[in-house]
N, C-alpha and C. Protein backbone atom coordinates (compact mmCIF):
# COMPACT_ATOMS: atom_id res chain seq x y z
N UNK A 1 -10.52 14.38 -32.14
CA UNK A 1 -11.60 14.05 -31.22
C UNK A 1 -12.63 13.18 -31.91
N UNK A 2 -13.66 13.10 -31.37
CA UNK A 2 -14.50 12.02 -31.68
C UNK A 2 -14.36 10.97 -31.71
N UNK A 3 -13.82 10.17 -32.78
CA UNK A 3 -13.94 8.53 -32.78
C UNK A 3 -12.69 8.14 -32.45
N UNK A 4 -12.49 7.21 -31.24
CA UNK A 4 -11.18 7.03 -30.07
C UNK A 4 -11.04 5.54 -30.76
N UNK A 5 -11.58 5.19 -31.96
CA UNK A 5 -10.76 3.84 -32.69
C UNK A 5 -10.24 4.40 -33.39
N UNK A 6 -9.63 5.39 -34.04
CA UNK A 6 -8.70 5.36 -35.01
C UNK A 6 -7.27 5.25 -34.58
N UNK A 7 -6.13 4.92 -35.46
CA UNK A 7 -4.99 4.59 -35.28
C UNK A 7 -4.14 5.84 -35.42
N UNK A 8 -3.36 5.85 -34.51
CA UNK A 8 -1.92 7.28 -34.98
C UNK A 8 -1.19 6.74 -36.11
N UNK A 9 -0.94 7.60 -36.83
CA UNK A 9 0.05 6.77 -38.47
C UNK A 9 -0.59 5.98 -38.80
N UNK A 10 -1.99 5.83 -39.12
CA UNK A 10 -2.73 5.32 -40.27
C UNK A 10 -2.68 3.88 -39.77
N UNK A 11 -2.99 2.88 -40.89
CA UNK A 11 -3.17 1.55 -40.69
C UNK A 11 -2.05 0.44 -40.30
N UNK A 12 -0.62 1.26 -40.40
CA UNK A 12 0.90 -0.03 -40.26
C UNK A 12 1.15 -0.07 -38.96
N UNK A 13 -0.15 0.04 -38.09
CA UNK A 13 -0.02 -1.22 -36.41
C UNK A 13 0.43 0.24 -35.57
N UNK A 14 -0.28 1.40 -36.02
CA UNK A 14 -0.22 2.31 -35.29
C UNK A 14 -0.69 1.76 -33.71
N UNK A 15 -0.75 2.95 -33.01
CA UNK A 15 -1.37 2.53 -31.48
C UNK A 15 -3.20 3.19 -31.23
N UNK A 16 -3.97 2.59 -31.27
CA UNK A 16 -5.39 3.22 -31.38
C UNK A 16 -5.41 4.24 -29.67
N UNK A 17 -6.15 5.13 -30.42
CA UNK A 17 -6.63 6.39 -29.61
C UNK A 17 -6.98 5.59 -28.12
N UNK A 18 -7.69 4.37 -28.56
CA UNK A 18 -8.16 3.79 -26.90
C UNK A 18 -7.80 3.40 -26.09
N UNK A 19 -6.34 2.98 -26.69
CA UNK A 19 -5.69 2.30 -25.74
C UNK A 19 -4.33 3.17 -25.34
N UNK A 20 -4.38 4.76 -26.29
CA UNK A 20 -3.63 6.19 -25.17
C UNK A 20 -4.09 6.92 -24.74
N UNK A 21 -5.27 6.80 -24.90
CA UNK A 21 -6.20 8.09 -23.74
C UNK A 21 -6.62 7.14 -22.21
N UNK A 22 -7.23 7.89 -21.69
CA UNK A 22 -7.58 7.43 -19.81
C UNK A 22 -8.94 7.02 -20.28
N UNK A 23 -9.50 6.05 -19.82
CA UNK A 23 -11.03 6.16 -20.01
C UNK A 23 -11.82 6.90 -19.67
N UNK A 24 -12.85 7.17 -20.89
CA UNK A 24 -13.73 8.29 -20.45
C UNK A 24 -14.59 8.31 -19.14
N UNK A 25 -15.13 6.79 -19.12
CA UNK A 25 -15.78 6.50 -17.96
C UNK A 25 -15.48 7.60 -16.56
N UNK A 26 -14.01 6.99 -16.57
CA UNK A 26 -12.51 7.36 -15.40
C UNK A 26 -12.90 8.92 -15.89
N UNK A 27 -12.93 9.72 -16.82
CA UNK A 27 -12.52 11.24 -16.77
C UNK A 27 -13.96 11.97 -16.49
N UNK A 28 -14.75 11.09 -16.79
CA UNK A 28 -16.43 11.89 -16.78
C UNK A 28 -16.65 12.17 -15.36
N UNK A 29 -15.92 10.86 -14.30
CA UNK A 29 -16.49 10.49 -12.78
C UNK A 29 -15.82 11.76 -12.34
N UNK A 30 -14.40 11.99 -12.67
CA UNK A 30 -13.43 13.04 -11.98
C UNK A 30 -14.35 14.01 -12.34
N UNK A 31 -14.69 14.67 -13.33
CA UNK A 31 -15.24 15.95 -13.86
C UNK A 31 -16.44 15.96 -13.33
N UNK A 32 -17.58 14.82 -12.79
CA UNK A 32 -18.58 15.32 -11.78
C UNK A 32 -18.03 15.48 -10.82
N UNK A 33 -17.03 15.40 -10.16
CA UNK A 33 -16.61 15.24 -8.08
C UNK A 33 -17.01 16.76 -8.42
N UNK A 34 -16.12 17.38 -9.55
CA UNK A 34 -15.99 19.15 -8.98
C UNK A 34 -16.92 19.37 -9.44
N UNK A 35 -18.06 19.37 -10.39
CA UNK A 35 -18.73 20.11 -10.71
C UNK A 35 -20.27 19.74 -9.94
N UNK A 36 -21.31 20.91 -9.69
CA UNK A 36 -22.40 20.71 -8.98
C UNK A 36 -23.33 19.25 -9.33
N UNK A 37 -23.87 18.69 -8.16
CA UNK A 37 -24.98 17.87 -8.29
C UNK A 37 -25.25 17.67 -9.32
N UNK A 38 -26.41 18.76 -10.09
CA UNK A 38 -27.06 18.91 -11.32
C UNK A 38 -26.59 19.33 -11.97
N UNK A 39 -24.90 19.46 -12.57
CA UNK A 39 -24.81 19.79 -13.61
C UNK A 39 -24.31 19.17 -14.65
N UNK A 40 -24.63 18.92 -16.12
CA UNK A 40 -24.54 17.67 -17.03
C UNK A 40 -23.55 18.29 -17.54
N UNK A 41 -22.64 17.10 -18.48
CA UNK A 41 -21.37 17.12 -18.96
C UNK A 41 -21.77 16.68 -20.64
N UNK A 42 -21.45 17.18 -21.54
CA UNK A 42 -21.80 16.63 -22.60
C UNK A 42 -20.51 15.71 -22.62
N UNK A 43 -20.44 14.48 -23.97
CA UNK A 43 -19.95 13.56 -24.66
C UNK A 43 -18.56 14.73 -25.30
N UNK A 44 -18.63 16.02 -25.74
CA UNK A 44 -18.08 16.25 -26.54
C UNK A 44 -17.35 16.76 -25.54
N UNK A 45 -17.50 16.84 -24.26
CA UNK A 45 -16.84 18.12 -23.37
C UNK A 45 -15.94 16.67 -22.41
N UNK A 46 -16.22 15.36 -22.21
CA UNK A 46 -15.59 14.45 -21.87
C UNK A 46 -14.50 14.27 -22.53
N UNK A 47 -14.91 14.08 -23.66
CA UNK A 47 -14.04 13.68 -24.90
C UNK A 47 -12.75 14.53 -24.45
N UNK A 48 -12.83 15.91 -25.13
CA UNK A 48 -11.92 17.01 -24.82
C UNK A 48 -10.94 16.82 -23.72
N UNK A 49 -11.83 16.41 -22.41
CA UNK A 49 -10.76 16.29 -21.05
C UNK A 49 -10.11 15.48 -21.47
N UNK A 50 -10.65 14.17 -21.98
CA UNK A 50 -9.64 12.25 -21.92
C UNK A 50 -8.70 13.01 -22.90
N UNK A 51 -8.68 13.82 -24.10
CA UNK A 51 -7.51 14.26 -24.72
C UNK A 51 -6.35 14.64 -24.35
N UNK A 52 -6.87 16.17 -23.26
CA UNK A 52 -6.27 16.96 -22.40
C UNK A 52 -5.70 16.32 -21.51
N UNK A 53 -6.00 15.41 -20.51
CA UNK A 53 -5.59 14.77 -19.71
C UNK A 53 -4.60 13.72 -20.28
N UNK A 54 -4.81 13.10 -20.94
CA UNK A 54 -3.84 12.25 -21.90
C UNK A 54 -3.00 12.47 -22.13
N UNK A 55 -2.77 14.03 -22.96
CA UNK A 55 -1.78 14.08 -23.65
C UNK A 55 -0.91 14.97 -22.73
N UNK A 56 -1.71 15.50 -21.44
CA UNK A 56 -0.80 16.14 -20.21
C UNK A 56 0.30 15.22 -19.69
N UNK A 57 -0.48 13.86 -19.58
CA UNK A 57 0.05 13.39 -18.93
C UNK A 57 1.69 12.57 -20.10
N UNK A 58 1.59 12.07 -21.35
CA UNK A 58 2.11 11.93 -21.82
C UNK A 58 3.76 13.04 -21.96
N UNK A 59 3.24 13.90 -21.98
CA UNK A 59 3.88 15.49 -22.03
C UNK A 59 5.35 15.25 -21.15
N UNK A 60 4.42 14.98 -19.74
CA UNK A 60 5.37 14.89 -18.25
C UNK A 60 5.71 13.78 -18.26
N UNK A 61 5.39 12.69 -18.60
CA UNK A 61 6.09 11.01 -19.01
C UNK A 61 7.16 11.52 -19.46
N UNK A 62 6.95 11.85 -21.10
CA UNK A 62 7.63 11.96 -21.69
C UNK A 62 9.31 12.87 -21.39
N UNK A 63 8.94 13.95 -21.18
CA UNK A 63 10.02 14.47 -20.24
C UNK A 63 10.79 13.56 -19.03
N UNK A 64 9.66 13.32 -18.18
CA UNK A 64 10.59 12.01 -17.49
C UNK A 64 11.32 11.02 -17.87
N UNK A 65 10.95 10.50 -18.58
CA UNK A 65 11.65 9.55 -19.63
C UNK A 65 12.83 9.92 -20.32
N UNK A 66 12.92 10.89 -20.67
CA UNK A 66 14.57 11.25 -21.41
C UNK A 66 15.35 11.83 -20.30
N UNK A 67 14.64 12.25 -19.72
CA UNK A 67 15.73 12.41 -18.04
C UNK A 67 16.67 11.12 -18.13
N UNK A 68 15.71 9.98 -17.99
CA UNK A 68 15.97 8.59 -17.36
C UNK A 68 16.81 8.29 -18.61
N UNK A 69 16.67 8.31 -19.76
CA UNK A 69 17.14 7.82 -20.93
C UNK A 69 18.78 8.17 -20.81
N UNK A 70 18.74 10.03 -20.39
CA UNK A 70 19.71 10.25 -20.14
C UNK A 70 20.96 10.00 -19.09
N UNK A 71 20.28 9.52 -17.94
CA UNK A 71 21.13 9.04 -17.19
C UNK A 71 21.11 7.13 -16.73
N UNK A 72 21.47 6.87 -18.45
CA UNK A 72 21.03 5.46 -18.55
C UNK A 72 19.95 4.28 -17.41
N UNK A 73 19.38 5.23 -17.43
CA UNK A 73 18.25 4.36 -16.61
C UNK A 73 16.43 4.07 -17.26
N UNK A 74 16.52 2.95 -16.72
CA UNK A 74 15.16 2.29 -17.67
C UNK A 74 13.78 2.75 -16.86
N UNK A 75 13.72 2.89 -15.36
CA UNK A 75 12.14 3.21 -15.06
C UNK A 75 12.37 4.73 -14.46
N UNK A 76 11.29 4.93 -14.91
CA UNK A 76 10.53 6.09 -14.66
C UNK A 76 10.03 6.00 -13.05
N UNK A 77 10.73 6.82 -12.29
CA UNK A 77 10.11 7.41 -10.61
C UNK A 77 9.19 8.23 -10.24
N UNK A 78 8.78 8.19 -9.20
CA UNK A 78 7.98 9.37 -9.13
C UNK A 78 8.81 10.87 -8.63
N UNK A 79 9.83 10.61 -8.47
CA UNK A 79 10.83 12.05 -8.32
C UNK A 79 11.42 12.47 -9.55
N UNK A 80 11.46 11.59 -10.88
CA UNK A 80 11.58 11.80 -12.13
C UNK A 80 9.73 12.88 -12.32
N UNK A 81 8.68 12.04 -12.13
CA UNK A 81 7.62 12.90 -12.88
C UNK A 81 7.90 14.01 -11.79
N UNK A 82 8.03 14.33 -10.27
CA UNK A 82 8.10 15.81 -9.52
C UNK A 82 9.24 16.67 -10.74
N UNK A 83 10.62 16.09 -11.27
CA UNK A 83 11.36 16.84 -11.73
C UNK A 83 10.74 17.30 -13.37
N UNK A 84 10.41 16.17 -13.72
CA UNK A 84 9.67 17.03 -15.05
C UNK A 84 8.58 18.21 -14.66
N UNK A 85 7.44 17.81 -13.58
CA UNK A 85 6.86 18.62 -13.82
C UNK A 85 7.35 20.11 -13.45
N UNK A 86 8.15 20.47 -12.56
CA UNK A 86 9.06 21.43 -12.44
C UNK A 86 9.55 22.20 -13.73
N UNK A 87 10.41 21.08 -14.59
CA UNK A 87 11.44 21.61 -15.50
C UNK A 87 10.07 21.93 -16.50
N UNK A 88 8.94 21.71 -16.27
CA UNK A 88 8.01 22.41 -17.40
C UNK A 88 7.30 23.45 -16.99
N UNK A 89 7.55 23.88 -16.32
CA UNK A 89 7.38 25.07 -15.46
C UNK A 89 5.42 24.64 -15.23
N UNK A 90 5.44 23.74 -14.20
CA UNK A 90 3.94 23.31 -13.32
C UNK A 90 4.79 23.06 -12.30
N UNK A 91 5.08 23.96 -11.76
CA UNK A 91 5.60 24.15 -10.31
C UNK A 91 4.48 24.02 -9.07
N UNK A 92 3.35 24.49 -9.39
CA UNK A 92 2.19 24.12 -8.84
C UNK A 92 1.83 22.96 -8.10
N UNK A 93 2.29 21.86 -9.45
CA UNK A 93 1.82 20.73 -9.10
C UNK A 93 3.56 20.00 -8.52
N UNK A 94 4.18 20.19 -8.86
CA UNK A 94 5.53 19.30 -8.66
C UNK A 94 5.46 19.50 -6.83
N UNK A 95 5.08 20.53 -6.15
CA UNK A 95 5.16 20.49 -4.79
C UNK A 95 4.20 19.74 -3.92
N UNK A 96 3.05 19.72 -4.42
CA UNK A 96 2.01 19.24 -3.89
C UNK A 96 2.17 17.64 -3.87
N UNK A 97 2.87 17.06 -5.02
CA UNK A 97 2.74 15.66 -5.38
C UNK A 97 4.29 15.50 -5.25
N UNK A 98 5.39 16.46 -4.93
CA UNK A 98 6.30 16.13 -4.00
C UNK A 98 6.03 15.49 -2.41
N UNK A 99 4.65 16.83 -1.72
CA UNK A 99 4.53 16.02 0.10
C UNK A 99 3.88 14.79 -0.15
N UNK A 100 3.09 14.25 -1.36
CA UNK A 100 2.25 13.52 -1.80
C UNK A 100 3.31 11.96 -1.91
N UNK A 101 3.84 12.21 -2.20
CA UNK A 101 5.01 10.71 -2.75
C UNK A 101 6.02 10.63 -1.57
N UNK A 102 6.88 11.72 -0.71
CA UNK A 102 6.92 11.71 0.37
C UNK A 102 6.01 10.67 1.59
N UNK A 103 4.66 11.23 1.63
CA UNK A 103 4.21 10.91 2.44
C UNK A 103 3.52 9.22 2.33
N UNK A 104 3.64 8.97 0.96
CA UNK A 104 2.93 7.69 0.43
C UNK A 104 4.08 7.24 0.90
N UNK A 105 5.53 7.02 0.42
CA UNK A 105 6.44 6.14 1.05
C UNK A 105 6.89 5.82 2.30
N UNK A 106 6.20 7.11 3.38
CA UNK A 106 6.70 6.76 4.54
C UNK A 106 5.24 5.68 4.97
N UNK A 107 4.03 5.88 4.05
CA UNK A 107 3.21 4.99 4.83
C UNK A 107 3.66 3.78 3.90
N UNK A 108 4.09 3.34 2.73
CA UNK A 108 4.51 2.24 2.24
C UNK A 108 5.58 1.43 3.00
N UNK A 109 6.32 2.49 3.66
CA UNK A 109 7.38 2.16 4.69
C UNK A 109 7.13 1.44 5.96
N UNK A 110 6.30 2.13 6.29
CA UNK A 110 5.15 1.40 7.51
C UNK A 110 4.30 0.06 7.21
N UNK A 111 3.93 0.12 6.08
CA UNK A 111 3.06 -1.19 5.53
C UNK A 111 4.00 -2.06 5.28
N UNK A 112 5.24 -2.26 4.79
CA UNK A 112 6.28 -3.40 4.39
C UNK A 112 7.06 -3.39 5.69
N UNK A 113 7.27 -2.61 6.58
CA UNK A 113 7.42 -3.13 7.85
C UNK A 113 6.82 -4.27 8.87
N UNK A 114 5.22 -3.68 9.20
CA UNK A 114 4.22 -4.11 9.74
C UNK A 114 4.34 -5.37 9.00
N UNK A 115 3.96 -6.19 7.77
CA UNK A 115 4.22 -6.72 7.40
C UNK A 115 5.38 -8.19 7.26
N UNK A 116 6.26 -7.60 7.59
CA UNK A 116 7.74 -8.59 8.13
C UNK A 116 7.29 -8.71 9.36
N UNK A 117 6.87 -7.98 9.87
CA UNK A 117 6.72 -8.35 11.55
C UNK A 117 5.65 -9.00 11.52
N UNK A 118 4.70 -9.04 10.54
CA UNK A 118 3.39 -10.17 10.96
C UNK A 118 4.14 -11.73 10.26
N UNK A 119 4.83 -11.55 9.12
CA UNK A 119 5.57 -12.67 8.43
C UNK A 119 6.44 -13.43 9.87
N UNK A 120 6.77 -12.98 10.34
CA UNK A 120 8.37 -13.26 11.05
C UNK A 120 7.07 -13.80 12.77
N UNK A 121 6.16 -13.45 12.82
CA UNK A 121 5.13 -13.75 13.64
C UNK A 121 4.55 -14.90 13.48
N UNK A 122 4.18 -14.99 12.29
CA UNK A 122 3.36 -16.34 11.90
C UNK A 122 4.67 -17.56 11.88
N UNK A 123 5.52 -17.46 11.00
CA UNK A 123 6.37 -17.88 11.49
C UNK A 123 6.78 -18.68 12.83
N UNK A 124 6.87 -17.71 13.67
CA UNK A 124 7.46 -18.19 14.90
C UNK A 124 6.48 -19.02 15.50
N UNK A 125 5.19 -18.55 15.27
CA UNK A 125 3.67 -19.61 15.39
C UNK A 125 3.65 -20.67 14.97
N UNK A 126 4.13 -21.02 14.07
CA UNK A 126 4.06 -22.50 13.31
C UNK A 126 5.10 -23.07 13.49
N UNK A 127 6.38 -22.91 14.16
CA UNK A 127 7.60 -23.59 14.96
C UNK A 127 7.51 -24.50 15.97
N UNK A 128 6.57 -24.23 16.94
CA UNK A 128 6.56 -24.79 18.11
C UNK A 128 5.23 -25.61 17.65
N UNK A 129 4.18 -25.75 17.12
CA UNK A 129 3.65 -26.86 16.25
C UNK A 129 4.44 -27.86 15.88
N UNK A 130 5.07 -27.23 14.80
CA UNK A 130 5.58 -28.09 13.88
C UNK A 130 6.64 -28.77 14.30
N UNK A 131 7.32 -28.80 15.61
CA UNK A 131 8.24 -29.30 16.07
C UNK A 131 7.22 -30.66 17.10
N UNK A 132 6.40 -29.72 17.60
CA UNK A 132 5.67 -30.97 18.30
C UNK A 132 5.31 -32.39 17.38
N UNK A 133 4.90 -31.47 16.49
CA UNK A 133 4.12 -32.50 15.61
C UNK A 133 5.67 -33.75 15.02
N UNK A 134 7.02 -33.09 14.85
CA UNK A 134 7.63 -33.77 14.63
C UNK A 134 8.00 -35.06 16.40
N UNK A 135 8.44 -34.68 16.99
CA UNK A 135 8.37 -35.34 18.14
C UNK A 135 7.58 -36.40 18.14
N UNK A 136 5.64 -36.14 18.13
CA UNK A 136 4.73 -36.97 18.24
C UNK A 136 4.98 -37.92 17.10
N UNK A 137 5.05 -37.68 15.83
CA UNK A 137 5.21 -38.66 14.73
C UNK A 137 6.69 -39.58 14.88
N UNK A 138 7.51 -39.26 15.25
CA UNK A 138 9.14 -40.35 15.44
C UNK A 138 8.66 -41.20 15.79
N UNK A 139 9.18 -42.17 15.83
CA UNK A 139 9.09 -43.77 16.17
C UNK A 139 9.37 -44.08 17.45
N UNK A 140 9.02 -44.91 18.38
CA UNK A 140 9.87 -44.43 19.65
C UNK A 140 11.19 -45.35 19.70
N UNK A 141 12.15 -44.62 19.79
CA UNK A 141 13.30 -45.29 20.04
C UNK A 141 14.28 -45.64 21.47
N UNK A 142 13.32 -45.44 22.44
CA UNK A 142 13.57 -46.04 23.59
C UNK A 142 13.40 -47.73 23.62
N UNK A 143 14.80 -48.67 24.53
CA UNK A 143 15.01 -50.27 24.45
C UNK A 143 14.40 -50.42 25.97
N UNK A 144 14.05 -49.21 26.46
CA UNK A 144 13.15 -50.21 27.60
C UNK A 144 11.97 -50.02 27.46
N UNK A 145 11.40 -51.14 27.65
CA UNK A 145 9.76 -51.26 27.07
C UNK A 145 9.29 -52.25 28.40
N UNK A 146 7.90 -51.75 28.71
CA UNK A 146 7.29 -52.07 29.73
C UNK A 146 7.22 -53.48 29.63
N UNK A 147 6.83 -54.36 31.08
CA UNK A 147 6.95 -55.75 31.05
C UNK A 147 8.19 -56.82 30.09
């Protein structure tokens, strides 16, 4: 704890504390939502969470990740982190952020829908333009010409 510049494994291009923890900024805001109006958070009690939270989350990566490793696959899902957090016995959370990823894809589902249908809209809008506009610009190639 304390100073979030130092390096893991010393000076040979380790990875600094700052750039594997969450920002504190990010962990101080979460830790006022729950706690009262007036009540202050020290520096040392932030600190502690960005650790905790960090290295939670690393924990359940990490497990996800050799899942994936194991069944030769390169990204990490979010039904990979529901199955880690399960197989680490946070059953708690694996259900909640099971209806949670569920329910995000059926509205992601809805948004990349809606979407093609506004694409495939605009589209069809700029056809009947752009055809006029071809028409008006041709040359006229009619041989009867007035007088």
């Amino acid at each position: 704890m304390g100073d979030h510049y130092n390096n893991i494994g010393g000076d040979d291009g380790g990875i600094k504390d700052q750039d594997r923890f969450l920002p504190i900024a990010n962990v101080g805001r979460i830790m006022k939502q729950i706690l009262p109006k007036n009540a202050k958070i020290s520096k040392e009690a932030k600190e502690t969470m960005q650790e905790c939270a960090s290295e939670f989350i690393s924990f359940v990566t990490g497990e996800a990740s050799e899942k994936c490793r194991k069944e030769r696959r390169k990204t990490v899902n979010g039904d990979d982190i529901c199955w880690a957090l399960g197989t680490l016995g946070f059953d708690d959370y694996a259900e909640p952020l099971k209806r949670y990823l569920h329910r995000y894809r059926e509205l992601e589902g809805d948004r990349v829908t809606q979407e093609k249908v506004s694409n495939i809209e605009e589209k069809e809008e700029e056809l009947p333009s752009h055809r006029n506009n071809q028409v008006r610009n041709q040359p006229e190639t009619s041989t009867s010409r007035p007088f």
